[in-house]
PDB file of N, CA and C in Angstrom:
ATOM      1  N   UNK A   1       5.859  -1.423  10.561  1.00  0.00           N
ATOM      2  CA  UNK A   1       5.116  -0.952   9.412  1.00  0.00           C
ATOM      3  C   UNK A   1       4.382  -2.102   8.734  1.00  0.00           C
ATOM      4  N   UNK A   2       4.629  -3.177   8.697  1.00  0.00           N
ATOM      5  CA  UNK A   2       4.145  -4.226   7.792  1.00  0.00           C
ATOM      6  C   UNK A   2       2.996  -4.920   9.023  1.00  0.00           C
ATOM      7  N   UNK A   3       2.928  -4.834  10.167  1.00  0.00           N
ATOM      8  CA  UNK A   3       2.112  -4.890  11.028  1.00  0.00           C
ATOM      9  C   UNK A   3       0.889  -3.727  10.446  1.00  0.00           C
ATOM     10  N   UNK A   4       1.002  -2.436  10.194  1.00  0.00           N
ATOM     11  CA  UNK A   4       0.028  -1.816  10.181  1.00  0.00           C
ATOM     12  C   UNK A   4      -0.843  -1.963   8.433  1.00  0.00           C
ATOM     13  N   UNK A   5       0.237  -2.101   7.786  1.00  0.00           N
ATOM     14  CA  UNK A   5      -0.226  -2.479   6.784  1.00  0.00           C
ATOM     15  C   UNK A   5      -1.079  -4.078   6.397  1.00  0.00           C
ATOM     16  N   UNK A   6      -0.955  -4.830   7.250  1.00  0.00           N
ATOM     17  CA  UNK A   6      -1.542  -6.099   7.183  1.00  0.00           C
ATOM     18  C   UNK A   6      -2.579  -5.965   7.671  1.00  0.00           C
ATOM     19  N   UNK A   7      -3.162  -5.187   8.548  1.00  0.00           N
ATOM     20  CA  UNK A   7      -4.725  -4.752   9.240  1.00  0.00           C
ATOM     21  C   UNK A   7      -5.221  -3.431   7.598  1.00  0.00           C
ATOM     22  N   UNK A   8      -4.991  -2.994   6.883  1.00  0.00           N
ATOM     23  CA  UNK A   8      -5.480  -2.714   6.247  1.00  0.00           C
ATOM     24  C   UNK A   8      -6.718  -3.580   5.435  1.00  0.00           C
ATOM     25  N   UNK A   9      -8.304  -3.423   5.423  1.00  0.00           N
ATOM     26  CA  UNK A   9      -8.906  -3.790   5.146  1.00  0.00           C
ATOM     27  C   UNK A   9      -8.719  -4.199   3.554  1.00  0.00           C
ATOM     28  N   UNK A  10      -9.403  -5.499   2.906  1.00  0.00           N
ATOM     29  CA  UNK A  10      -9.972  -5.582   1.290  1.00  0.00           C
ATOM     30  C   UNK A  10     -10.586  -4.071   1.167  1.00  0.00           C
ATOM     31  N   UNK A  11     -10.644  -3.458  -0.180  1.00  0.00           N
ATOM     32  CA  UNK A  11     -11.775  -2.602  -0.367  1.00  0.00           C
ATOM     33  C   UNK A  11     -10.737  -1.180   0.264  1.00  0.00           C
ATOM     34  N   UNK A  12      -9.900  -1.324   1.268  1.00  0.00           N
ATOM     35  CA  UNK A  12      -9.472   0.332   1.949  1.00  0.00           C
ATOM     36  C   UNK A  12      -8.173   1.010   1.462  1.00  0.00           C
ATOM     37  N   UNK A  13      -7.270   1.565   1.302  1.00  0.00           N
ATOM     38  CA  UNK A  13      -6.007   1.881   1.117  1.00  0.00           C
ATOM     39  C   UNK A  13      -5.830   2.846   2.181  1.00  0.00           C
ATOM     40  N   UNK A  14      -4.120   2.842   2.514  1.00  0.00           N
ATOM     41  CA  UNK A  14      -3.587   4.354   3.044  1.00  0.00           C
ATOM     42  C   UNK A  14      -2.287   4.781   2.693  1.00  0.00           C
ATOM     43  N   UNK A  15      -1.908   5.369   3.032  1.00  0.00           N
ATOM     44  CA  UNK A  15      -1.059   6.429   1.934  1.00  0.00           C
ATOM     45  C   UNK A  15       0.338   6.161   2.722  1.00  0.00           C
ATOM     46  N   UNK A  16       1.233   6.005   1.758  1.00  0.00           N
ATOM     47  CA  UNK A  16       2.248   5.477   3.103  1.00  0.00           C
ATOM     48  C   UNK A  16       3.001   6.639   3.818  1.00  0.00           C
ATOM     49  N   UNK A  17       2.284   7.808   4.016  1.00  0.00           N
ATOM     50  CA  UNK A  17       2.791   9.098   4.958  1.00  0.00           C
ATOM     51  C   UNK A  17       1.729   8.033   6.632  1.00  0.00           C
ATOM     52  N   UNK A  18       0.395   8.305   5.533  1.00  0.00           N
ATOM     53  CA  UNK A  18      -0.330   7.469   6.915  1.00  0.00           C
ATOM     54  C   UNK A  18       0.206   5.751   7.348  1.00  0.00           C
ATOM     55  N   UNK A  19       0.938   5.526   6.671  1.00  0.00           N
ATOM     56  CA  UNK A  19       1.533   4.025   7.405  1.00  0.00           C
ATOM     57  C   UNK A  19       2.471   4.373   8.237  1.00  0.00           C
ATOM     58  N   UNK A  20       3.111   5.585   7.536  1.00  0.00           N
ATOM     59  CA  UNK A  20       4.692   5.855   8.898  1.00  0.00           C
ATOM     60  C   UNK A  20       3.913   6.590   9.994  1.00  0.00           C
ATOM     61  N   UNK A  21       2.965   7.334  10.050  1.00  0.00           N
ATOM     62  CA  UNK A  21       2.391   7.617  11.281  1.00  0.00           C
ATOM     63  C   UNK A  21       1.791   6.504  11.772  1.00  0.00           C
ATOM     64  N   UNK A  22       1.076   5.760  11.844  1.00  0.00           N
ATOM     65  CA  UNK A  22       0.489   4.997  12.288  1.00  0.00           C
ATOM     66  C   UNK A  22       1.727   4.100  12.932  1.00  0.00           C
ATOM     67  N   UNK A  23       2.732   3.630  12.282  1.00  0.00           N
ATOM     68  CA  UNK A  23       3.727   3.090  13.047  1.00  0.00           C
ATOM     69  C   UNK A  23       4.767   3.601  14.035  1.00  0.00           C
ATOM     70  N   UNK A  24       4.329   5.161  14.201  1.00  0.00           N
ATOM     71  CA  UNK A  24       4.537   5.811  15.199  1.00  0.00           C
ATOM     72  C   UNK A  24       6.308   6.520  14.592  1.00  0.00           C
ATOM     73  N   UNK A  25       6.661   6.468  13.070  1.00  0.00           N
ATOM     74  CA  UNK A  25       7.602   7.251  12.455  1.00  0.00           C
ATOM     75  C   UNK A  25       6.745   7.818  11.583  1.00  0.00           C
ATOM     76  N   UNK A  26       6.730   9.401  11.684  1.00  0.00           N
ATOM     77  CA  UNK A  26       5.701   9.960  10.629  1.00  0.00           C
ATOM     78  C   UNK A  26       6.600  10.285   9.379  1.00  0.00           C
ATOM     79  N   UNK A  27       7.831  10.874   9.427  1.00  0.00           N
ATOM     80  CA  UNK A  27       8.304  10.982   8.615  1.00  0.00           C
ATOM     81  C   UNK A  27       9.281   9.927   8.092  1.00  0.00           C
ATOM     82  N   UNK A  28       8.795   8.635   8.238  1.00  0.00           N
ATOM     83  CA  UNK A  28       9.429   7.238   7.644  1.00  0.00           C
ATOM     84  C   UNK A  28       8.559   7.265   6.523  1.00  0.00           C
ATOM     85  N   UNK A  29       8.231   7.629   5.743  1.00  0.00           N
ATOM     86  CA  UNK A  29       7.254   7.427   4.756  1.00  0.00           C
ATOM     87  C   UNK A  29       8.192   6.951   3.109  1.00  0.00           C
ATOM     88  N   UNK A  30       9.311   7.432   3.072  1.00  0.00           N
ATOM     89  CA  UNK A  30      10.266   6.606   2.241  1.00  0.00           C
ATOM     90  C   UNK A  30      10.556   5.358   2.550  1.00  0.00           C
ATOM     91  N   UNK A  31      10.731   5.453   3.763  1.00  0.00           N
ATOM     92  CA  UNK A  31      10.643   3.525   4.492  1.00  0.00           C
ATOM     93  C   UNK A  31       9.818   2.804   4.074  1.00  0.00           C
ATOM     94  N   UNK A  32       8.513   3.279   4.170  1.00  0.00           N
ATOM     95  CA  UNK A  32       7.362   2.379   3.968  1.00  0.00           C
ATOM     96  C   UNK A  32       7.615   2.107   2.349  1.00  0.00           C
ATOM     97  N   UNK A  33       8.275   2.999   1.472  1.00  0.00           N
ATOM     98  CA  UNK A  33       7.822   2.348   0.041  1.00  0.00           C
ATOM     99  C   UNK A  33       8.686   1.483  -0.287  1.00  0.00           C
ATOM    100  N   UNK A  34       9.964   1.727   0.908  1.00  0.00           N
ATOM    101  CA  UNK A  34      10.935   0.907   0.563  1.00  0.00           C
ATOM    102  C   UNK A  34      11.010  -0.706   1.151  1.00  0.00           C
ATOM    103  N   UNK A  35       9.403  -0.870   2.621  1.00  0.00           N
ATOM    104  CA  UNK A  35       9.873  -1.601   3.318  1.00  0.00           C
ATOM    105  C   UNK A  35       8.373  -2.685   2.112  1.00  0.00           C
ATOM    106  N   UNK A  36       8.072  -1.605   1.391  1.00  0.00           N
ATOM    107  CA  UNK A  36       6.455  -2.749   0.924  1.00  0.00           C
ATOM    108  C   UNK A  36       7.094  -3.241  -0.436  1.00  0.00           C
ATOM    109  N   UNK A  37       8.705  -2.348  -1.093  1.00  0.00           N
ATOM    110  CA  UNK A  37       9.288  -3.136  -2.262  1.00  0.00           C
ATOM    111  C   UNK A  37       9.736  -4.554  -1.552  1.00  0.00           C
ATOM    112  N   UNK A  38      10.106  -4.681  -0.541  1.00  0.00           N
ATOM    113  CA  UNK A  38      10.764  -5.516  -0.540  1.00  0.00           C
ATOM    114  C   UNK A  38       9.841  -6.939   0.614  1.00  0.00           C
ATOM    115  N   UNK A  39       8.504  -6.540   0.567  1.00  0.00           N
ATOM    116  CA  UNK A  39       7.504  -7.292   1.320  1.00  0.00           C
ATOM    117  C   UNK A  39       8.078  -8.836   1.218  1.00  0.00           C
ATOM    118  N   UNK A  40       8.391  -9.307   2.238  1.00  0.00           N
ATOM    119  CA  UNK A  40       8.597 -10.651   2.495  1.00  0.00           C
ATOM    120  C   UNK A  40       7.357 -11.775   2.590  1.00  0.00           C
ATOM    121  N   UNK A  41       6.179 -10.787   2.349  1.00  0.00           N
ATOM    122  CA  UNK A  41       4.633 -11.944   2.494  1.00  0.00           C
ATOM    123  C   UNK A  41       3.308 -11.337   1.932  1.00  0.00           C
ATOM    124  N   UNK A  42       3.377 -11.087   0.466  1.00  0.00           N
ATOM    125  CA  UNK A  42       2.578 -10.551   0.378  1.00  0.00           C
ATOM    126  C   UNK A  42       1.221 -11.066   0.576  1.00  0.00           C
ATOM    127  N   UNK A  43       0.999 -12.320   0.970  1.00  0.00           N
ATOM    128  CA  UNK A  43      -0.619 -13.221   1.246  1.00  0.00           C
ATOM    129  C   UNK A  43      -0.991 -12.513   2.616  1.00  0.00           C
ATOM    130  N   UNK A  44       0.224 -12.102   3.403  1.00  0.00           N
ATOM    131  CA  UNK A  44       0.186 -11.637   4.656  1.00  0.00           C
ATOM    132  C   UNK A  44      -0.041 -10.130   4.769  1.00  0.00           C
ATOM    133  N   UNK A  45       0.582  -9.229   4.382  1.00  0.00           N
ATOM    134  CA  UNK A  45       0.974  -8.089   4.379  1.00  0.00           C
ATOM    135  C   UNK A  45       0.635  -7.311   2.799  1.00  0.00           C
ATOM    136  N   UNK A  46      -0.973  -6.804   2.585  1.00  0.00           N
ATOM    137  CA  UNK A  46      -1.069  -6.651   1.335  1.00  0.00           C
ATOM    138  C   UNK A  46      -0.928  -5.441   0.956  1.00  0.00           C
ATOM    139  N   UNK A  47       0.943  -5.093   0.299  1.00  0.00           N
ATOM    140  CA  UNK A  47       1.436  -4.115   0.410  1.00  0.00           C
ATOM    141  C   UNK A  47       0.560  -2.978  -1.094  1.00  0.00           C
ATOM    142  N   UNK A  48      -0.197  -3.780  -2.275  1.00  0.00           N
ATOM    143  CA  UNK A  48      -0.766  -3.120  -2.784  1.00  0.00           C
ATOM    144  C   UNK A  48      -1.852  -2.223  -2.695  1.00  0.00           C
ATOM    145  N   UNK A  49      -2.062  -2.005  -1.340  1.00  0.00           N
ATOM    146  CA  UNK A  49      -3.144  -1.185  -0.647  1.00  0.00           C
ATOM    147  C   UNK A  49      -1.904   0.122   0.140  1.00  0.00           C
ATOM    148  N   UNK A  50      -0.849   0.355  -0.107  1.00  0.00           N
ATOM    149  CA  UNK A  50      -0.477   1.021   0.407  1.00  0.00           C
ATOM    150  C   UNK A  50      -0.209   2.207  -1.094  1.00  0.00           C
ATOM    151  N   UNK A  51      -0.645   3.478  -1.115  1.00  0.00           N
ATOM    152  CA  UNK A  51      -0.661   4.076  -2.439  1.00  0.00           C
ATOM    153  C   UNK A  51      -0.064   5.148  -2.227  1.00  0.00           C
ATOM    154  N   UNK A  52      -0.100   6.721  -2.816  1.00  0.00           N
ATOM    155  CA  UNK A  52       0.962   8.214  -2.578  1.00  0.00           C
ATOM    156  C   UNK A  52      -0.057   9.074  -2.086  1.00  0.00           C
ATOM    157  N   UNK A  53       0.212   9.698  -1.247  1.00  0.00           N
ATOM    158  CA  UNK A  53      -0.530  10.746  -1.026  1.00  0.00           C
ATOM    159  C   UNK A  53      -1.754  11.504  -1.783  1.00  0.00           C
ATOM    160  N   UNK A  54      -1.417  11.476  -2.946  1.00  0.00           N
ATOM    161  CA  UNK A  54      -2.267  11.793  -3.836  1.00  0.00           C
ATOM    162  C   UNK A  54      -3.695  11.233  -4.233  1.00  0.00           C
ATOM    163  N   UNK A  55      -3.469   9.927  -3.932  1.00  0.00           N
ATOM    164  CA  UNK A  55      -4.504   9.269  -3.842  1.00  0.00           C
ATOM    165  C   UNK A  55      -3.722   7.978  -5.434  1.00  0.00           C
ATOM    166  N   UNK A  56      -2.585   8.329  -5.830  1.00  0.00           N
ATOM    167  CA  UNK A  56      -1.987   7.442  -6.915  1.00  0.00           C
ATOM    168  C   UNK A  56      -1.499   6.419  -7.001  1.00  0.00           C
ATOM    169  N   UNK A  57      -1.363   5.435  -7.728  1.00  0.00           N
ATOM    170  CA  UNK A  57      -1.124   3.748  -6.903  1.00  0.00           C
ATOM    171  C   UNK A  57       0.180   3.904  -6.489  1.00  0.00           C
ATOM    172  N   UNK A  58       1.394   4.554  -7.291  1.00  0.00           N
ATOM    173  CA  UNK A  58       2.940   4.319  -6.222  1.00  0.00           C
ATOM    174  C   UNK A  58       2.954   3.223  -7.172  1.00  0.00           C
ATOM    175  N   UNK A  59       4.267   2.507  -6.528  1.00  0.00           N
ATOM    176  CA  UNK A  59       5.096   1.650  -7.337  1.00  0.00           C
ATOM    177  C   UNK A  59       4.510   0.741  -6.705  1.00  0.00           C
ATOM    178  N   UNK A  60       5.170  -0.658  -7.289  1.00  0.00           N
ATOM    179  CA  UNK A  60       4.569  -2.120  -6.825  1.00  0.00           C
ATOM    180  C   UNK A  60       5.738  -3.035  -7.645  1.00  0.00           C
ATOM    181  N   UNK A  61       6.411  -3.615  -6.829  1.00  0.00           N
ATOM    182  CA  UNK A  61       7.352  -4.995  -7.346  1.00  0.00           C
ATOM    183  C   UNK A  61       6.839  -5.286  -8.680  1.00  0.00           C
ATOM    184  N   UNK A  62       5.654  -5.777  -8.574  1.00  0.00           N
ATOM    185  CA  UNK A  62       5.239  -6.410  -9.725  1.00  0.00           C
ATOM    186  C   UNK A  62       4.779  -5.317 -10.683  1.00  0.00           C
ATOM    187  N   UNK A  63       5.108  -4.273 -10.674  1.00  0.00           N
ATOM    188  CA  UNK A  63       4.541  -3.090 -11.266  1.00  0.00           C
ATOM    189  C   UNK A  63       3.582  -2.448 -11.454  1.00  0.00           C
ATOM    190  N   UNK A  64       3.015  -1.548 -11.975  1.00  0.00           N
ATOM    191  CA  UNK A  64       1.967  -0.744 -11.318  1.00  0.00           C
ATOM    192  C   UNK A  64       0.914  -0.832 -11.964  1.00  0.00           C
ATOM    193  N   UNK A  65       0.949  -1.539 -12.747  1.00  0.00           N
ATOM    194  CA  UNK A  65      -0.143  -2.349 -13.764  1.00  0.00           C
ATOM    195  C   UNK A  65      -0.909  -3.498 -12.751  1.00  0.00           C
ATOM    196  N   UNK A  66      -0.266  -4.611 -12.496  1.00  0.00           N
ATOM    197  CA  UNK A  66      -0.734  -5.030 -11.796  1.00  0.00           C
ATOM    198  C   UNK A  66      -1.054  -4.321 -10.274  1.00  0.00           C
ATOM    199  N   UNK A  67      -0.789  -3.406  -9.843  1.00  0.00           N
ATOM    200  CA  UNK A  67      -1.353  -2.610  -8.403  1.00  0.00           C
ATOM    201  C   UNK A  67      -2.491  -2.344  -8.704  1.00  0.00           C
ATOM    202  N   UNK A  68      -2.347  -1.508  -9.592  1.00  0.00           N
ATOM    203  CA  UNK A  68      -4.009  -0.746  -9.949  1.00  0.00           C
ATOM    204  C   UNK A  68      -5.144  -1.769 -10.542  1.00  0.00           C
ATOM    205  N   UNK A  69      -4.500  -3.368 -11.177  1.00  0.00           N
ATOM    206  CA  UNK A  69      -6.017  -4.015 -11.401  1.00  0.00           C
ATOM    207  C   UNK A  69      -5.909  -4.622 -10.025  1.00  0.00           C
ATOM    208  N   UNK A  70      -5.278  -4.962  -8.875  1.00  0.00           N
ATOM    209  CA  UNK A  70      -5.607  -5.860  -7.925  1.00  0.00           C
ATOM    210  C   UNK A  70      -6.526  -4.852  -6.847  1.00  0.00           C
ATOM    211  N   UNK A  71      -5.963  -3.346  -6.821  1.00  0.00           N
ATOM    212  CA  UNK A  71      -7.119  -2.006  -6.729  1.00  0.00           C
ATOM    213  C   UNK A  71      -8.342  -2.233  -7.152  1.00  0.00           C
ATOM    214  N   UNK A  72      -8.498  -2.579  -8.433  1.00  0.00           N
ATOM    215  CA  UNK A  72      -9.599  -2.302  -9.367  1.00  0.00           C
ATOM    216  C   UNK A  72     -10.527  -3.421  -8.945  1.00  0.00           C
ATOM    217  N   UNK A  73      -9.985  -4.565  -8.599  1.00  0.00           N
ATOM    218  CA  UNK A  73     -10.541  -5.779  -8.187  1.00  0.00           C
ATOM    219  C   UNK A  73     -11.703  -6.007  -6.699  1.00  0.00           C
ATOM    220  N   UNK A  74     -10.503  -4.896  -5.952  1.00  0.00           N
ATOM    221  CA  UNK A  74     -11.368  -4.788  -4.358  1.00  0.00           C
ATOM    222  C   UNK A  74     -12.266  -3.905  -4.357  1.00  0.00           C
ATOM    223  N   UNK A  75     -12.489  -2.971  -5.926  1.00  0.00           N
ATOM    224  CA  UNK A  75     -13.405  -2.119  -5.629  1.00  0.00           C
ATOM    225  C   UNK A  75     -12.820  -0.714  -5.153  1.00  0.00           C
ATOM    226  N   UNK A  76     -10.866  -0.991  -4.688  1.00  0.00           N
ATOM    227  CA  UNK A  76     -10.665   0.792  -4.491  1.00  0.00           C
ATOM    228  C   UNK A  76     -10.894   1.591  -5.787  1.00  0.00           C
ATOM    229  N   UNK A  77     -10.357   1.149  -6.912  1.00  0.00           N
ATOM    230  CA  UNK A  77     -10.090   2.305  -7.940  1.00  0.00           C
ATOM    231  C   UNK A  77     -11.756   1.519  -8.917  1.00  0.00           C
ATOM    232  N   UNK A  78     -12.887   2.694  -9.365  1.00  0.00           N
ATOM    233  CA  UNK A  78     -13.754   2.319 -10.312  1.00  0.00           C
ATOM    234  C   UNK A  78     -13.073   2.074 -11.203  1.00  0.00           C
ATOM    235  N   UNK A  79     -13.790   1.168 -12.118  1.00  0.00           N
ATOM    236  CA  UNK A  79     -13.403   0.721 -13.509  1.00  0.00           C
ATOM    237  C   UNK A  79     -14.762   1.445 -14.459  1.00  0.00           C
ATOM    238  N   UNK A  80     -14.574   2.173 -15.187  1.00  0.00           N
ATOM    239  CA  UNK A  80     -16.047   2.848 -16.267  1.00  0.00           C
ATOM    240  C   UNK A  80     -16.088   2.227 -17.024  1.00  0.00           C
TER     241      UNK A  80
END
């Protein structure tokens, strides 16, 4: 999972239902939020591009304040 999440582009997000498919467990998708709390590299593996289905930032170690401006930064989430 942290393989698929590290090819995630600046600028792209995916939803971590689509990270556990892509890593070939579709219904690991609790994994993924559990495997990006505990990201061992985030320079490597930029787990704040991984968001909820909904299109909503999800949690983030550093909390979800900082998810959504480092979002806001690449251009995923507009700022008005």
């Amino acid at each position: 999972m942290l393989k698929v999440v590290s090819k995630i582009p600046q600028g792209k997000t995916m939803s971590y239902a689509e990270v556990a498919r892509a890593a070939g467990s579709p219904k690991a998708y609790r994994a993924v939020g559990n495997i990006m709390h505990n990201n061992p590299d985030p320079a490597r593996v930029p787990c704040h591009r991984v968001v909820k289905s909904d299109g909503s930032a999800g949690g983030f170690a550093s909390g979800t304040k900082k998810k959504i401006a480092l979002l806001k930064k690449e251009g995923v989430i507009k700022t008005k």
